[in-house]
Protein backbone atom coordinates (compact mmCIF):
# COMPACT_ATOMS: atom_id res chain seq x y z
CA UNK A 1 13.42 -6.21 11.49
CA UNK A 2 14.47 -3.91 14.61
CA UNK A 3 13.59 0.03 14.22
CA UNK A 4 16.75 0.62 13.77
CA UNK A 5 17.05 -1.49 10.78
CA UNK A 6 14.39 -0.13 9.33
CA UNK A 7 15.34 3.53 9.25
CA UNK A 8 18.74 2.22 7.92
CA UNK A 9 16.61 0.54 4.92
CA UNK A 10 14.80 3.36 4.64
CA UNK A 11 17.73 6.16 4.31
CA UNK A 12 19.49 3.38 1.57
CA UNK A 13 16.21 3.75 -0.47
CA UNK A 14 15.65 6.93 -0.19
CA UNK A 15 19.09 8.44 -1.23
CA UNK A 16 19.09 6.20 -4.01
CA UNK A 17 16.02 7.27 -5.16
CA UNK A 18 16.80 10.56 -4.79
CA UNK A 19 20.04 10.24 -6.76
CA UNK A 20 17.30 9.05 -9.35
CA UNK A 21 15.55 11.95 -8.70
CA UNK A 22 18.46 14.74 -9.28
CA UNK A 23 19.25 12.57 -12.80
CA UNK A 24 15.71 12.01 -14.52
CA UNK A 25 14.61 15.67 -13.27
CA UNK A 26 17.14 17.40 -15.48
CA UNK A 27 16.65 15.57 -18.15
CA UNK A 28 12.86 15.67 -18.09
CA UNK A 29 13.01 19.19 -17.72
CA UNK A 30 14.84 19.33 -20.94
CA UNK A 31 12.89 16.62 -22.62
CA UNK A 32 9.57 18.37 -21.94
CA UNK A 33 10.76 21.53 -23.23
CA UNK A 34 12.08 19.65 -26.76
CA UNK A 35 8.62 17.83 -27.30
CA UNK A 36 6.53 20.78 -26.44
CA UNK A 37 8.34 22.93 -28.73
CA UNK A 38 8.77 19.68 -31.86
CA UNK A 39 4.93 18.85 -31.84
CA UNK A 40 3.53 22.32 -31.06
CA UNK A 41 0.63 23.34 -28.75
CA UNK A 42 -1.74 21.75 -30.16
CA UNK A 43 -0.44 18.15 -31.11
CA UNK A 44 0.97 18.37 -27.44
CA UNK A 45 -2.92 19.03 -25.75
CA UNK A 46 -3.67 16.36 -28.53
CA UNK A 47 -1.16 13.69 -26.98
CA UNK A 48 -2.34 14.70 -23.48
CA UNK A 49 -6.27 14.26 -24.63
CA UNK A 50 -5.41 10.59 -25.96
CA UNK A 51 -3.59 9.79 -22.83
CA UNK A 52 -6.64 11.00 -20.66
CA UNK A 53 -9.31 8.71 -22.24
CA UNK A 54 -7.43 5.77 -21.96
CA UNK A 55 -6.48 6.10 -18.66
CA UNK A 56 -9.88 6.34 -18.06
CA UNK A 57 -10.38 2.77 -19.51
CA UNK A 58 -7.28 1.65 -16.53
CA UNK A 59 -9.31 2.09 -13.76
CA UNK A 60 -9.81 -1.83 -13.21
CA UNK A 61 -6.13 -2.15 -13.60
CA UNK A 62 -5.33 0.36 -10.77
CA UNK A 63 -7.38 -1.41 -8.41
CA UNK A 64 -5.92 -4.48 -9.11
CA UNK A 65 -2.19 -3.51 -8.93
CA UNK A 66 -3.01 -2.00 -5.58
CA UNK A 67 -4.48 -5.51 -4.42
CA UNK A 68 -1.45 -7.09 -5.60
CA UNK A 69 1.28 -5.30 -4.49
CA UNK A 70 -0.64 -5.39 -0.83
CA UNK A 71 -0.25 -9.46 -0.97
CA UNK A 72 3.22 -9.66 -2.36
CA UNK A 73 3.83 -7.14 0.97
CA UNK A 74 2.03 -9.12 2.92
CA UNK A 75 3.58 -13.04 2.03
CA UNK A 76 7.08 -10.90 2.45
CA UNK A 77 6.44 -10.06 5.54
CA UNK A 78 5.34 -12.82 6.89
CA UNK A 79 8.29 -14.95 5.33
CA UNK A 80 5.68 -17.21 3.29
CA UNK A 81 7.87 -18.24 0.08
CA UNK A 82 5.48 -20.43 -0.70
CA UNK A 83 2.02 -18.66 -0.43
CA UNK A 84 4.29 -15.43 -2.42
CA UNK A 85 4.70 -17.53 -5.65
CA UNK A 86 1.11 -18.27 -5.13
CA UNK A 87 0.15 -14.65 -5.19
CA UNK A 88 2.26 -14.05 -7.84
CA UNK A 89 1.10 -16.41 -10.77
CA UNK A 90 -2.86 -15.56 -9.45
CA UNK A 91 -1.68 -11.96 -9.80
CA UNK A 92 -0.46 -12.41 -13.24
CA UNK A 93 -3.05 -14.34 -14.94
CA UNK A 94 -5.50 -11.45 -13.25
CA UNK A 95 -3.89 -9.22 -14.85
CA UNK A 96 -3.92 -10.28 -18.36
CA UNK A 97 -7.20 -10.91 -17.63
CA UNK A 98 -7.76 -7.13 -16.75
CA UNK A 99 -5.27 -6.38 -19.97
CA UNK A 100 -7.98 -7.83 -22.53
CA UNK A 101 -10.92 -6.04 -20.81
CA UNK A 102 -9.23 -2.72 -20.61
CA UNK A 103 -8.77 -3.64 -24.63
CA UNK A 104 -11.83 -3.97 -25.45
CA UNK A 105 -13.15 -0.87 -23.47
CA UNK A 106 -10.10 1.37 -25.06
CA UNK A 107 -11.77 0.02 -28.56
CA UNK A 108 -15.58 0.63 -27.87
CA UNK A 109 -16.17 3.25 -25.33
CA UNK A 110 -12.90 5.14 -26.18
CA UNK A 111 -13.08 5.19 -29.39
CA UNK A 112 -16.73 6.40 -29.45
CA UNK A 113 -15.81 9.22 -27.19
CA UNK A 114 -12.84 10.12 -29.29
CA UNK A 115 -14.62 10.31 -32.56
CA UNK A 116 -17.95 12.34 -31.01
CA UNK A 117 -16.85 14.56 -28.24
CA UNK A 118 -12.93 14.97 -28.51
CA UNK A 119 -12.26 18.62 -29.35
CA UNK A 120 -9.71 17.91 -32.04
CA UNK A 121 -8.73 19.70 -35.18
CA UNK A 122 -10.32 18.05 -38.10
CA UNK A 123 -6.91 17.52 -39.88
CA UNK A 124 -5.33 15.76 -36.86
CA UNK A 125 -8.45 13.43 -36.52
CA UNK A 126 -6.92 10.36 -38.23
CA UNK A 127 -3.28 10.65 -36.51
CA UNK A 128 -5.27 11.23 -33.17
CA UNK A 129 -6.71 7.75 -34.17
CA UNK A 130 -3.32 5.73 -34.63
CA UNK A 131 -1.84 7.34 -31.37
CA UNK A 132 -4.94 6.23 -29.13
CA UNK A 133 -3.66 2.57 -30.96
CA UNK A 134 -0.79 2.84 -29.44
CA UNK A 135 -1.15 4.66 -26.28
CA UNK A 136 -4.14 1.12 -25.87
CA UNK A 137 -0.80 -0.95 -26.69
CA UNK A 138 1.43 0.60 -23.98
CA UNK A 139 -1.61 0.40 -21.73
CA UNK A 140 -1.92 -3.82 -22.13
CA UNK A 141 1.60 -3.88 -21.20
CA UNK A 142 1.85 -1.75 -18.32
CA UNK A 143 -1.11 -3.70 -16.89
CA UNK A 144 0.40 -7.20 -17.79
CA UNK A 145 3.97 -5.97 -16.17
CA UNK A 146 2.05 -4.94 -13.01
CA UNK A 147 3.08 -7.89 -10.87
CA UNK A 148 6.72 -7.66 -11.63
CA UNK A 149 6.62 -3.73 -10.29
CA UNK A 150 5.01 -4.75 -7.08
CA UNK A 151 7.45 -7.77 -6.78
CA UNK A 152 10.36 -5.12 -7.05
CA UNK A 153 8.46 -2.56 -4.92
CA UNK A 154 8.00 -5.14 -1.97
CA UNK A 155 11.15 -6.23 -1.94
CA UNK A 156 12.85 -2.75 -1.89
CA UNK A 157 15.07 -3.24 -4.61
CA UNK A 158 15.30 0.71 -4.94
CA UNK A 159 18.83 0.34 -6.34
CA UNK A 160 16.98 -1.52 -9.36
CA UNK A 161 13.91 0.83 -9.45
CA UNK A 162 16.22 3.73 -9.73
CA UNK A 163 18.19 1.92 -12.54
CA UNK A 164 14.89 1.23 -14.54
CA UNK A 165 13.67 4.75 -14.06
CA UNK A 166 17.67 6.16 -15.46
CA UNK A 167 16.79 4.09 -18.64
CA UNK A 168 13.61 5.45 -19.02
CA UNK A 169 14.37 8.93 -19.26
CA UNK A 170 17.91 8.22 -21.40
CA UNK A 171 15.43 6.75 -23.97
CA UNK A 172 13.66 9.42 -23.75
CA UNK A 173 16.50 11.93 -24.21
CA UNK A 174 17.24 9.95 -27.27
CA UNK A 175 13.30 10.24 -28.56
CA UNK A 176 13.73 13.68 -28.61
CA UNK A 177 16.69 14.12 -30.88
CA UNK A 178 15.28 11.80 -33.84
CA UNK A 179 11.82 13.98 -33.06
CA UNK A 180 13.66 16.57 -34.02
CA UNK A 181 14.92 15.37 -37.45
CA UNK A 182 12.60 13.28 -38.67
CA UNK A 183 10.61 14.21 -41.84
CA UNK A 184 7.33 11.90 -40.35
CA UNK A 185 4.66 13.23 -38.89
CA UNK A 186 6.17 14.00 -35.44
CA UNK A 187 3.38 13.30 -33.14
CA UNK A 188 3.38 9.85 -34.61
CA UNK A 189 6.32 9.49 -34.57
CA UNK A 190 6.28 10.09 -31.03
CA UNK A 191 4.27 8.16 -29.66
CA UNK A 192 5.42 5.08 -31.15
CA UNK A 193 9.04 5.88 -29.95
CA UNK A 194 7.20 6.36 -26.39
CA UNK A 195 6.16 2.63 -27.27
CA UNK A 196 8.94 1.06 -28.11
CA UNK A 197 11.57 2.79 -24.92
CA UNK A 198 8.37 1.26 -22.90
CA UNK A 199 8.35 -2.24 -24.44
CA UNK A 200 12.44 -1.80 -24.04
CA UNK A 201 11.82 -1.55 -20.31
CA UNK A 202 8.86 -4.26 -19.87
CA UNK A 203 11.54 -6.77 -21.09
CA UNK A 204 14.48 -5.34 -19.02
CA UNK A 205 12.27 -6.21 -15.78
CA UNK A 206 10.85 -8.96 -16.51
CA UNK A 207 14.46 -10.62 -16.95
CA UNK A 208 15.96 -9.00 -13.87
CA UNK A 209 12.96 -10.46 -11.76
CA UNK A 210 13.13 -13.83 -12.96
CA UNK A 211 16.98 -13.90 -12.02
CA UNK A 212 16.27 -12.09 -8.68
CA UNK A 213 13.20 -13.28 -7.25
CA UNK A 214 11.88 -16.51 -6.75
CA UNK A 215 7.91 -16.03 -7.16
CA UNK A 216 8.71 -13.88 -10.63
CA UNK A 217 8.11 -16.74 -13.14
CA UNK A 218 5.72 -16.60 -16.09
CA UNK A 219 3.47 -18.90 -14.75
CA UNK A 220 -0.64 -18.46 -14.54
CA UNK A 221 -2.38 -19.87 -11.96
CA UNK A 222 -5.45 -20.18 -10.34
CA UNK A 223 -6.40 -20.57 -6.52
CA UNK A 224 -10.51 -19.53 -6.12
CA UNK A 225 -9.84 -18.03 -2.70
CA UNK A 226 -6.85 -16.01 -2.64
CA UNK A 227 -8.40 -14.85 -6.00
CA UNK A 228 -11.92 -13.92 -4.15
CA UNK A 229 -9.73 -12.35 -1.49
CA UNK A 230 -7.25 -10.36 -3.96
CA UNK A 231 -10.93 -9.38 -6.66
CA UNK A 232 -12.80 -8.26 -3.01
CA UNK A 233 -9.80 -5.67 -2.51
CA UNK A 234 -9.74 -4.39 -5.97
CA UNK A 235 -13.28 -3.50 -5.87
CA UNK A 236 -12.98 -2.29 -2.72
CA UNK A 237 -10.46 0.13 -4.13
CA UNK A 238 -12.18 0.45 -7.56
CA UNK A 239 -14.63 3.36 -6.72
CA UNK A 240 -11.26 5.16 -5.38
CA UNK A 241 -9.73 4.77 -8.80
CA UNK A 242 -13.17 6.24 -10.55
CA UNK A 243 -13.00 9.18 -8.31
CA UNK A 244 -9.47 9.66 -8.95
CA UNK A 245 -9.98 9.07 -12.69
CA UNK A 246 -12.46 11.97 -12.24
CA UNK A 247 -9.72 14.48 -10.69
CA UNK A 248 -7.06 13.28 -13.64
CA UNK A 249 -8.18 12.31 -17.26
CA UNK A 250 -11.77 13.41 -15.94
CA UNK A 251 -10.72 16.99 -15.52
CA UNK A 252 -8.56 16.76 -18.92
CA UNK A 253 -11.55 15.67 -20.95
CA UNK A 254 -13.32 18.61 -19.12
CA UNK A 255 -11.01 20.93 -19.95
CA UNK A 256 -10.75 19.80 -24.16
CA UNK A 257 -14.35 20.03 -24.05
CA UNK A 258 -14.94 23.42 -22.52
CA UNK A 259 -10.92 24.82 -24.10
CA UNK A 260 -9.96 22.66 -26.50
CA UNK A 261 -6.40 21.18 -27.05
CA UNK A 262 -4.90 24.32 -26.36
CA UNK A 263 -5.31 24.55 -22.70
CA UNK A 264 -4.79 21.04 -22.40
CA UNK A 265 -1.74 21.58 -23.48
CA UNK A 266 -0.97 24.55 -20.90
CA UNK A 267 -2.55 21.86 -18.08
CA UNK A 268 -0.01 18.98 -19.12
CA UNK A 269 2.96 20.71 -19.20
CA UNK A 270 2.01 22.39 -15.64
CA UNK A 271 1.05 18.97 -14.86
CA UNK A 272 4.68 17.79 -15.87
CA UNK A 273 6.97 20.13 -13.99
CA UNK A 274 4.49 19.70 -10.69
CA UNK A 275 5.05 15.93 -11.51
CA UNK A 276 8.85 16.05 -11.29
CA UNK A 277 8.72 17.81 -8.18
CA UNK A 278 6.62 15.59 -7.12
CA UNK A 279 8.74 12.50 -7.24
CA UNK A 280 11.07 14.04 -4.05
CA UNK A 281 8.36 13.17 -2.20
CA UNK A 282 7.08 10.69 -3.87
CA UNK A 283 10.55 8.34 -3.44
CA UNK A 284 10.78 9.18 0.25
CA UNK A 285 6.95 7.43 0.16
CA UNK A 286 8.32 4.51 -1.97
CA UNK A 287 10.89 4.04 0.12
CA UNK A 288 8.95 3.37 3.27
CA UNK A 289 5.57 2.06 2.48
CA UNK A 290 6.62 -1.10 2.21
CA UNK A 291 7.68 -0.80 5.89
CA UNK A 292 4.07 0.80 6.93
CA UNK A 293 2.22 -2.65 5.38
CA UNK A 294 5.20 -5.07 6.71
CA UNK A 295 4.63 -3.26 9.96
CA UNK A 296 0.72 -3.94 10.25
CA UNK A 297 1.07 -7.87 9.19
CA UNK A 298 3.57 -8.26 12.16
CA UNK A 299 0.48 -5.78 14.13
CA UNK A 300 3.24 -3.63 15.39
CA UNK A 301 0.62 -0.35 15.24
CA UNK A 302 2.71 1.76 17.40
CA UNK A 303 5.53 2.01 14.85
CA UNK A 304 3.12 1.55 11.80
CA UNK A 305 1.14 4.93 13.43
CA UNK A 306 5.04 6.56 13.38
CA UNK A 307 5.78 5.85 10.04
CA UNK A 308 2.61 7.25 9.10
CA UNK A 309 2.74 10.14 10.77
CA UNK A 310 6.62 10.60 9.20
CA UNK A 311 5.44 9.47 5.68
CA UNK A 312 2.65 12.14 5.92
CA UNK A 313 4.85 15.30 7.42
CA UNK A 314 8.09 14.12 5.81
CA UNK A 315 6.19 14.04 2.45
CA UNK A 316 5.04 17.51 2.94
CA UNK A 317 7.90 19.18 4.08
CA UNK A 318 9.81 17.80 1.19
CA UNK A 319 8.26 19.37 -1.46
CA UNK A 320 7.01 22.64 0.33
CA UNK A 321 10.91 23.11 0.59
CA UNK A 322 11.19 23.39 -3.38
CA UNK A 323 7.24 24.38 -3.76
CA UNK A 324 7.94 27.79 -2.35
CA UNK A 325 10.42 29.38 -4.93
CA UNK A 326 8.44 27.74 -7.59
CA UNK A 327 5.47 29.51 -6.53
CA UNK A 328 6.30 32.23 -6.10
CA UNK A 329 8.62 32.70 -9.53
CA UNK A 330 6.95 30.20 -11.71
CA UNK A 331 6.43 32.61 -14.28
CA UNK A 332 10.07 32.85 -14.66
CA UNK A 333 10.76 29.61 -14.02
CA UNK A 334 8.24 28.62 -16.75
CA UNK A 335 10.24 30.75 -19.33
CA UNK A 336 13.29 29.43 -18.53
CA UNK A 337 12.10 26.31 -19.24
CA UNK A 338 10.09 26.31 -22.02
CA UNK A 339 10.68 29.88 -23.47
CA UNK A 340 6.98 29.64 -25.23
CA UNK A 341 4.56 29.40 -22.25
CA UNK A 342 1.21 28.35 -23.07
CA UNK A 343 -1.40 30.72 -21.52
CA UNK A 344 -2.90 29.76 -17.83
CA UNK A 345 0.10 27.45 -17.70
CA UNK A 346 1.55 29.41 -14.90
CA UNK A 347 -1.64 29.44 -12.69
CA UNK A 348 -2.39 25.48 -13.36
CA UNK A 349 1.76 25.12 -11.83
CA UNK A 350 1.17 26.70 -8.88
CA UNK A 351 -2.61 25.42 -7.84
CA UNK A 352 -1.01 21.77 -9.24
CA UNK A 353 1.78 21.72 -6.21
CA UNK A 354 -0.26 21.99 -3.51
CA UNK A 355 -2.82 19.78 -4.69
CA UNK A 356 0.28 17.15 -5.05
CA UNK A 357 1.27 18.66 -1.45
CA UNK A 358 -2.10 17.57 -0.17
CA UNK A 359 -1.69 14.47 -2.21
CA UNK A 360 1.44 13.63 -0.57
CA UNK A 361 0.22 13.84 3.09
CA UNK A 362 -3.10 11.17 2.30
CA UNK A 363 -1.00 9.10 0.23
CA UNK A 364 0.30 7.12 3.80
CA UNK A 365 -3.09 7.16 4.94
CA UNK A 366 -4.56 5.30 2.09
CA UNK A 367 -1.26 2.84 2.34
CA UNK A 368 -2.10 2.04 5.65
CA UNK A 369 -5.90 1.72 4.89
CA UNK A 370 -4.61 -0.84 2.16
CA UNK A 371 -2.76 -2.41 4.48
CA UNK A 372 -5.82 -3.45 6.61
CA UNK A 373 -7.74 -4.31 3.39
CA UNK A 374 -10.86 -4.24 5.13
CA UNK A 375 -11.58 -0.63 3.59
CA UNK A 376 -15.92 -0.65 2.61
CA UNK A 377 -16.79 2.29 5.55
CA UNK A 378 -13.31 4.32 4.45
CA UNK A 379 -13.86 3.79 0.52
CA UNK A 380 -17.42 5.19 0.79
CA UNK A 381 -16.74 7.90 2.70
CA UNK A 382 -13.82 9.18 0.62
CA UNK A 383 -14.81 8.36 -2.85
CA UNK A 384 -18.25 10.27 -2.08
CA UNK A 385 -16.19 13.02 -1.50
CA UNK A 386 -13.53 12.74 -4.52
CA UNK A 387 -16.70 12.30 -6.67
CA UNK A 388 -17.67 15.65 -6.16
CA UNK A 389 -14.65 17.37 -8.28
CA UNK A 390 -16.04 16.34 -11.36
CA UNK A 391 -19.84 17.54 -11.50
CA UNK A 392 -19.16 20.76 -9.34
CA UNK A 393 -16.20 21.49 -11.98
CA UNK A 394 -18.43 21.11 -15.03
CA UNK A 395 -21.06 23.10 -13.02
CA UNK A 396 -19.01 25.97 -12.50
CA UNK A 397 -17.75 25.66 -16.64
CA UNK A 398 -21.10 26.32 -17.57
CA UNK A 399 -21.87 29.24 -15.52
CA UNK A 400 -18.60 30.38 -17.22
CA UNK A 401 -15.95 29.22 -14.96
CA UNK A 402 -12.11 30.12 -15.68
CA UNK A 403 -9.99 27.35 -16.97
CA UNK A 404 -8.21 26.60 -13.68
CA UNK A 405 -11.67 26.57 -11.61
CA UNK A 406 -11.60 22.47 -11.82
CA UNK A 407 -7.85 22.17 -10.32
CA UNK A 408 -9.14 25.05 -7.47
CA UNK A 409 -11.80 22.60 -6.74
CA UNK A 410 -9.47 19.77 -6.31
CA UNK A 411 -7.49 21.17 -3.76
CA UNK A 412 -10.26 22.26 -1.47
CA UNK A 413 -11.84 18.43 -2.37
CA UNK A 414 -8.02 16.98 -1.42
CA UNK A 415 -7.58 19.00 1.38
CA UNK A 416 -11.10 17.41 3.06
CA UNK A 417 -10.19 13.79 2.12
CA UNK A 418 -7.17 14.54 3.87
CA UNK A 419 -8.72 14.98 7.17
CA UNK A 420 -11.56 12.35 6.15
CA UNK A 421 -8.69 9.75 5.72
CA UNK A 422 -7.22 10.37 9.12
CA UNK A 423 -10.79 10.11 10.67
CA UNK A 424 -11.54 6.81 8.95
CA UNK A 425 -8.36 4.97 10.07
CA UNK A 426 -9.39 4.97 13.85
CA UNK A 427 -11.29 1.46 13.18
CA UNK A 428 -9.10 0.12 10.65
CA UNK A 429 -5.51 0.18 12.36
CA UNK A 430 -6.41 2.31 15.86
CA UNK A 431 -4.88 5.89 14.44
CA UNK A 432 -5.88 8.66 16.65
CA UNK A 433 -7.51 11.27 14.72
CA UNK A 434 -6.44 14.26 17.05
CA UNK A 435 -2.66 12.95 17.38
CA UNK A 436 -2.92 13.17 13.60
CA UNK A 437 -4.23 17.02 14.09
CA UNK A 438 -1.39 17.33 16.52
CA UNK A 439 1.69 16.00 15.00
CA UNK A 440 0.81 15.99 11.16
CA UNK A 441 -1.88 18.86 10.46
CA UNK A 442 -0.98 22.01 12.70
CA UNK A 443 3.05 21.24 12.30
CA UNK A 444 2.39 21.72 8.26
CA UNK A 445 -0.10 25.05 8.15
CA UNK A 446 2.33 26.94 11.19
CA UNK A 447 5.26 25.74 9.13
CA UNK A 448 3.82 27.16 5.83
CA UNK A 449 2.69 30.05 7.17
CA UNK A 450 6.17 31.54 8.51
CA UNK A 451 7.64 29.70 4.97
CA UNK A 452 5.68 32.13 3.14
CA UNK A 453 7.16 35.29 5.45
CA UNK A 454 10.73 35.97 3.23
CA UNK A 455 9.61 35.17 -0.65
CA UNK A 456 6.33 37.85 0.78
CA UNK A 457 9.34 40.53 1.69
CA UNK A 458 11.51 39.89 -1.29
CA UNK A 459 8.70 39.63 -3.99
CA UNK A 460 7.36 43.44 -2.62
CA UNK A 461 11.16 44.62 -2.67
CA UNK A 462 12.42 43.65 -5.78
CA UNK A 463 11.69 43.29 -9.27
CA UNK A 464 11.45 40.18 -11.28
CA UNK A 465 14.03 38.70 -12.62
CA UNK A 466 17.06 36.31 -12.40
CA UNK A 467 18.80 38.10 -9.52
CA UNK A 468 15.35 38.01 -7.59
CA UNK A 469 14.87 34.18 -8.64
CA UNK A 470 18.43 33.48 -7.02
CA UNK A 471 17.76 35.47 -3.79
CA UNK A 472 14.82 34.06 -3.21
CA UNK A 473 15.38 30.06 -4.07
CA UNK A 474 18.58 30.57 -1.51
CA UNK A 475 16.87 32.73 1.41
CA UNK A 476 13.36 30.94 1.52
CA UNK A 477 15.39 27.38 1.08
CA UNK A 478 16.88 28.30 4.60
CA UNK A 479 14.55 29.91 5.93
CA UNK A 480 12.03 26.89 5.46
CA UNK A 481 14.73 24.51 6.35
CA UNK A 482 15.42 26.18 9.97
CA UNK A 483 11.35 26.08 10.72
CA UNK A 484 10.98 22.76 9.45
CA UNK A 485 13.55 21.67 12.13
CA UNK A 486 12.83 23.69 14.61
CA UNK A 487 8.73 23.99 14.62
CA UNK A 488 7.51 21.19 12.46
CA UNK A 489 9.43 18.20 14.15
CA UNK A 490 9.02 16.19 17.18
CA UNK A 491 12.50 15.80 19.22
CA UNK A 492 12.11 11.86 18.35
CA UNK A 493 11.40 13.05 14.45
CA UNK A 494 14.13 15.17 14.47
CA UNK A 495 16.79 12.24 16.09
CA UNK A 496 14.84 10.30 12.91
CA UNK A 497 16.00 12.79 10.28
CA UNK A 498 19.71 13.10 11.41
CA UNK A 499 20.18 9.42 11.83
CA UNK A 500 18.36 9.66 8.43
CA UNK A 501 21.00 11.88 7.51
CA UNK A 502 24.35 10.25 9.10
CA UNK A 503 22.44 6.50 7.32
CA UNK A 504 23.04 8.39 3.97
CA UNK A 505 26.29 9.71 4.10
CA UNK A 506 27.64 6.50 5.30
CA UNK A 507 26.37 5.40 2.63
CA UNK A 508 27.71 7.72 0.45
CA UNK A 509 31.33 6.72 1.97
């Protein structure tokens, strides 16, 4: 596929997923705000508690999905139907494999830590108990329905991601209305609704695979090597997923433990909102990593360094364009929204989008590190570092830290794997650290710097307040958008964007 092609691929993808975007935002927004204020502060830090320990029990699962998507990528690029179905059915039976493990980890280890070291409210203990059951449920089949995701994914069917996503969020919308008028006990209630919308989907995929794609049958199978080849990945990537389970439900049990479900609570809902924002970058990425591993198994590095170096600033840019007015009037934003604002909320928003920011530009990096799959030196180095968020958090807990001390320590920790990430990839596909520095790294701090100029001026000038929120959103959106163009993108990047630009409103037409 020409260059050309590609970036017409890519614009398809990405205005479809943004159309996703603009849809499930608003009604998350809304849907957050109705279960916050249905189960209450504390059932809400409770839900978010439950979900952190058994994510923690998914780490093998993450490691695997990564390993599988890479090979689905990899057969599709290379146009080998018949080694794809191969991958697929290995992929599968691997991952109910993983599915019963993860079970029986969720029912040992979990439970244990849930019954001796969750901060919970005595009289919630036993309905804690029944939602871990089902969160470990929803778990088993997210990890079972992993190969059908990376069969969509690889074959950038964004038209039915987007579709799958819509549902997902309608359910949702319809959650919260019976949550509202049921006499149960609602955080039950919820979470078993939460179940059933997620079993809904599960079955809604797994049909439109098996009528799409060739490879996505319900078969298992069993070849030793590609099996040895897919496990050596996953464990490869395995110490990434502890370190990142260290910075996520690491940092949540952290937080329980030192807070209580309270400011878990305040952290989750924070969590949420940077989330949603998140996904505008976060669907540009989907949209072309795919492209970054088809581009290294054809060993075309000179575009695969490009679309890195796009993915990476792109990303960025993206959500510094709607990071800045959220910063800057979160707390207003945050009442809006929610009109009860847990405390410390505020603070955990605005630290939480530029650790996503950071997030966003090493998320291409690690793609392309995948990519290789020859990742021992690169894992070591960077999961040394990510390890360090969780003992240097507690550490500064018990000298009496503040409760958003661990998410200030993952953005300084984010911010070096950033630059660690571009470092490593010199051996693994020949990416020049300095052009990184160049094109990627000094483009985003000049650009953020002058972004920051106007909301400064109009935040010392006027008061808070609607009339403020409105002047700034509209004057910093420009503002950011002109530097952007002018100061953060190559001549060639900028050609990219507009073609980007022109791709997407012919589509539109």
């Amino acid at each position: 596929m020409s260059s050309s092609e590609n970036n017409k691929l890519i614009a398809k993808n990405t205005i479809i997923l943004y159309v996703r975007i603009l849809f499930t935002m608003s009604i998350s927004f809304y849907t957050s705000r109705v279960v916050l204020n249905a189960l209450g502060v504390v059932d809400y830090g409770i839900y978010n508690l439950v979900g952190g320990i058994v994510g923690m029990m998914a780490v093998l699962n993450d490691s695997m999905a990564g390993a599988t998507q890479r090979w689905i990528t990899i057969a599709l690029g290379k146009g080998d139907e018949k080694n794809l179905i191969k991958v697929f059915s290995v992929g599968l039976t691997a991952q109910i494999v993983i599915a019963i493990i993860v079970l029986i980890l969720c029912e040992t280890v979990g439970l244990w830590y849930l019954h001796n070291y969750a901060v919970i409210p005595p009289k919630r203990l036993q309905i804690s108990f029944w939602v871990f059951q089902i969160s470990i449920i929803t778990l088993c089949l997210n990890i079972m329905n992993v190969p059908f995701w990376g069969t969509l994914m690889a074959h950038e069917k964004m038209g039915a991601f987007a579709l799958f996503s819509v549902t997902d969020v309608i359910l949702k919308l319809v959650i919260c209305f019976v949550l509202n008028i049921t006499l149960w006990d609602k955080l039950l209630v919820y979470a078993s609704l939460l179940l059933l919308s997620f079993l809904l989907n599960v079955v809604f995929l797994q049909i439109y695979c098996h009528k799409k794609f060739i490879e996505a049958r319900i078969k298992f199978g069993w070849d030793k090597i590609l099996y040895k080849e897919m496990l050596r990945l996953a464990l490869l990537t395995i110490s990434a997923n502890l370190a990142t389970m260290g910075y996520t439900q690491g940092i949540t049990l952290l937080t329980n433990m030192f807070f209580g479900p309270v400011m878990n609570a305040a952290a989750g809902i924070a969590g949420q909102a940077g989330n949603i924002v998140n996904q505008f970058s976060g669907s540009f990425q989907t949209a072309i990593n795919p492209q970054i591993t088809k581009t290294y198994a054809t060993k075309n590095y000179t575009e695969m360094h490009k679309l890195v170096f796009r993915s990476a600033k792109f990303s960025y840019f993206l959500m510094l364009f709607f990071a800045i007015p959220i910063f800057f009037e979160a707390n207003i934003l945050m009442k809006i929204w929610l009109k009860n604002v847990p405390d410390h909320a505020v603070n955990f928003l605005r630290i939480g989008l530029f650790v996503s920011m950071f997030m966003a530009v090493r998320n291409p990096l690690v793609t392309a590190a995948i990519a290789n799959g020859h990742i021992k030196k690169y894992q070591t180095v960077i999961v040394s570092i990510l390890l360090m968020v969780l003992p240097i958090s507690y550490f500064l807990l018990k000298l009496g830290g503040i409760p958003e001390i661990s998410s200030i320590v993952l953005l300084f920790i984010m911010i070096i794997t950033v630059f660690a990430s571009a470092f490593m990839l010199k051996d693994l596909i020949h990416l020049q650290f300095n052009e990184f520095i160049k094109q990627v790294i000094n483009k985003i701090v000049m650009v953020t710097m002058l972004s920051f100029c106007i909301p400064v001026l109009i935040i010392i000038n006027m008061d808070e307040g609607i009339y403020r929120l409105i002047i700034l959103s509209v004057f910093s959106s420009i503002f950011s958008a002109i530097i952007i163009y002018f100061l953060g993108l190559t001549v060639s990047e900028r050609q990219f964007a507009v073609t980007l630009v022109k791709n997407k409103i012919r589509i539109l037409k």
